[in-house]
C-alpha atoms as a PDB file:
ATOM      1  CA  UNK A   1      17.198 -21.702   5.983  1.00  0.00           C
ATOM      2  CA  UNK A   2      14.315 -19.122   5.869  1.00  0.00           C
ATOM      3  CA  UNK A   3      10.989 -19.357   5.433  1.00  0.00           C
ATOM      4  CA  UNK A   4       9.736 -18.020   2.022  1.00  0.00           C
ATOM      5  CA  UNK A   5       6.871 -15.903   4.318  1.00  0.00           C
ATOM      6  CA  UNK A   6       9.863 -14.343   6.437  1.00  0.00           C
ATOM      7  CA  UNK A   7      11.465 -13.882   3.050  1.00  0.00           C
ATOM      8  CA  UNK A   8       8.613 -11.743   1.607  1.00  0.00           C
ATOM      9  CA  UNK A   9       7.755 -10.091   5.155  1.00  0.00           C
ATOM     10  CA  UNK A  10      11.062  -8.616   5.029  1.00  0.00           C
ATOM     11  CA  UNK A  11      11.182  -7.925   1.467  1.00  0.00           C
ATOM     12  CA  UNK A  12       7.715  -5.839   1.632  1.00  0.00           C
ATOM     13  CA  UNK A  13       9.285  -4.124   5.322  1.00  0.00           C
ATOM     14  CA  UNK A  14      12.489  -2.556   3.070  1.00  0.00           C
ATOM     15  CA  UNK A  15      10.212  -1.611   0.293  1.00  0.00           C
ATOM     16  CA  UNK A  16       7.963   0.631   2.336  1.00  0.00           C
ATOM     17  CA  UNK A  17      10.939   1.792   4.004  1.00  0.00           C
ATOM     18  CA  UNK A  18      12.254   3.284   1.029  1.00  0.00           C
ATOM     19  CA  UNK A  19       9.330   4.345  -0.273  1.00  0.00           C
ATOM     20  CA  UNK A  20       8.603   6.356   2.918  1.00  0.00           C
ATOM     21  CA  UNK A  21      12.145   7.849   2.705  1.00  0.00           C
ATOM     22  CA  UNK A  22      11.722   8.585  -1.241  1.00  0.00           C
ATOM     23  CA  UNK A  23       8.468  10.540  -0.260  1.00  0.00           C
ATOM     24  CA  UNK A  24      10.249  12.113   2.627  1.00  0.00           C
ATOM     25  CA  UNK A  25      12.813  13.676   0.304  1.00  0.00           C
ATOM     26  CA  UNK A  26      10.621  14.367  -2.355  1.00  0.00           C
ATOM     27  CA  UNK A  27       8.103  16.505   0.184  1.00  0.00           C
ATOM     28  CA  UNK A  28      11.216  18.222   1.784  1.00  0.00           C
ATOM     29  CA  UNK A  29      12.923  18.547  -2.255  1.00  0.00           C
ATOM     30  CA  UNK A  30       9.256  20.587  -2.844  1.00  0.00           C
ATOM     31  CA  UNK A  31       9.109  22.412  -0.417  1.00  0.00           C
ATOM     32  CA  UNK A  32      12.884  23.681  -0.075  1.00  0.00           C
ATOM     33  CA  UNK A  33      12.648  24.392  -3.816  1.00  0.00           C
ATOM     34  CA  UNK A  34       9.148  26.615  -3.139  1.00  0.00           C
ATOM     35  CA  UNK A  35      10.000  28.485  -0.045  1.00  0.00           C
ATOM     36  CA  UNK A  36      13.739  28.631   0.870  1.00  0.00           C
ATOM     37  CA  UNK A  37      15.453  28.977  -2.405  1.00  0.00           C
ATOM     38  CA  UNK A  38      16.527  25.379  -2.988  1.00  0.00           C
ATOM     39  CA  UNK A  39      18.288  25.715  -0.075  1.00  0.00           C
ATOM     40  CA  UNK A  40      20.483  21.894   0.596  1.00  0.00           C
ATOM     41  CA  UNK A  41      20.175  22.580   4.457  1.00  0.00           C
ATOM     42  CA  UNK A  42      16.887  23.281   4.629  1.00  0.00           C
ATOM     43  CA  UNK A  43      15.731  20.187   2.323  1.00  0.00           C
ATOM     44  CA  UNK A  44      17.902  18.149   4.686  1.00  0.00           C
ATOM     45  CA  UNK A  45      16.476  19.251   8.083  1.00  0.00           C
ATOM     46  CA  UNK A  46      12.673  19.032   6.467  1.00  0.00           C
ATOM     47  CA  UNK A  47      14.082  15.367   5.382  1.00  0.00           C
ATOM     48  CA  UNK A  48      14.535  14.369   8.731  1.00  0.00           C
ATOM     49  CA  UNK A  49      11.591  16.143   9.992  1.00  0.00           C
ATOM     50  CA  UNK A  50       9.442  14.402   7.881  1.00  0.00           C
ATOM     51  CA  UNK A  51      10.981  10.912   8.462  1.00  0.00           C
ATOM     52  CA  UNK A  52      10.574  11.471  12.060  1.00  0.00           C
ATOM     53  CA  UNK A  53       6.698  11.703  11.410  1.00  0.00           C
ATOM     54  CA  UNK A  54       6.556   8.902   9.244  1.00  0.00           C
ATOM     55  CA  UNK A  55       7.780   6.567  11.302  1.00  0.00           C
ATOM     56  CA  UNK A  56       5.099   5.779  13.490  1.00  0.00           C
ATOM     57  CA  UNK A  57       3.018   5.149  10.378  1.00  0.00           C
ATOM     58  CA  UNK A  58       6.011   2.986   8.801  1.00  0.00           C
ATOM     59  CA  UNK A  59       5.345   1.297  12.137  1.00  0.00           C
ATOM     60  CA  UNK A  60       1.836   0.459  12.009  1.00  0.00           C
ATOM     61  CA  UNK A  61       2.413  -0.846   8.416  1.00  0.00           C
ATOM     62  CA  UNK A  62       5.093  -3.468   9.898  1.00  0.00           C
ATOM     63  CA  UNK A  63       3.122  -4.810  12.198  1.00  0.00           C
ATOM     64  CA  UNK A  64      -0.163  -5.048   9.604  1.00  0.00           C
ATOM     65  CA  UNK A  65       2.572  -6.939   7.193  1.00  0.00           C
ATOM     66  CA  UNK A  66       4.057  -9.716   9.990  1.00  0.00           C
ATOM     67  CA  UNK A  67       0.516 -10.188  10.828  1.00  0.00           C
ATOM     68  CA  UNK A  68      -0.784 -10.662   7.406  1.00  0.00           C
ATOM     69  CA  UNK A  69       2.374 -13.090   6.878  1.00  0.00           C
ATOM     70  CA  UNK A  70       1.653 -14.841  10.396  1.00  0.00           C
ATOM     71  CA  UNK A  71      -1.437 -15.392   9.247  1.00  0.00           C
ATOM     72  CA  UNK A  72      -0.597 -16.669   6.186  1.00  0.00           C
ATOM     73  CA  UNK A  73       2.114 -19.086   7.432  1.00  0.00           C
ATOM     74  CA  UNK A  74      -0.668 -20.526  10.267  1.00  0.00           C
ATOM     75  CA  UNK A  75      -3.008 -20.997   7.381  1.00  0.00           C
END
């Protein structure tokens, strides 16, 4: 059985994982549609660019959420 904190610490990990990668694609959808033409390959590589620089800040946000959920569960 898992704990309801693990439960929600995951749960709030996967939604700001998707939200990064919705922002990602949005940014990339933007900017591909204002300087390249709409271009599909260049939306793609500026996708992946920009995942690859949020993921140090998807990172940081983990860790802020196990520790607010450690916390929680030693409280």
């Amino acid at each position: 059985m898992v704990d309801k904190n693990t439960k929600n610490c995951n749960l709030m990990k996967s939604i700001v994982n998707i939200i990064t990668s919705v922002i990602a694609i949005i940014i990339a959808q933007f900017i591909a549609g204002k300087f390249f033409d709409k271009s599909f390959v260049w939306a793609l590589i500026m996708t992946l660019i920009f995942l690859a620089i949020f993921v140090p800040v998807d990172l940081v946000i983990d860790k802020k959420i196990e520790a607010y959920y450690e916390n929680k569960r030693e409280a």
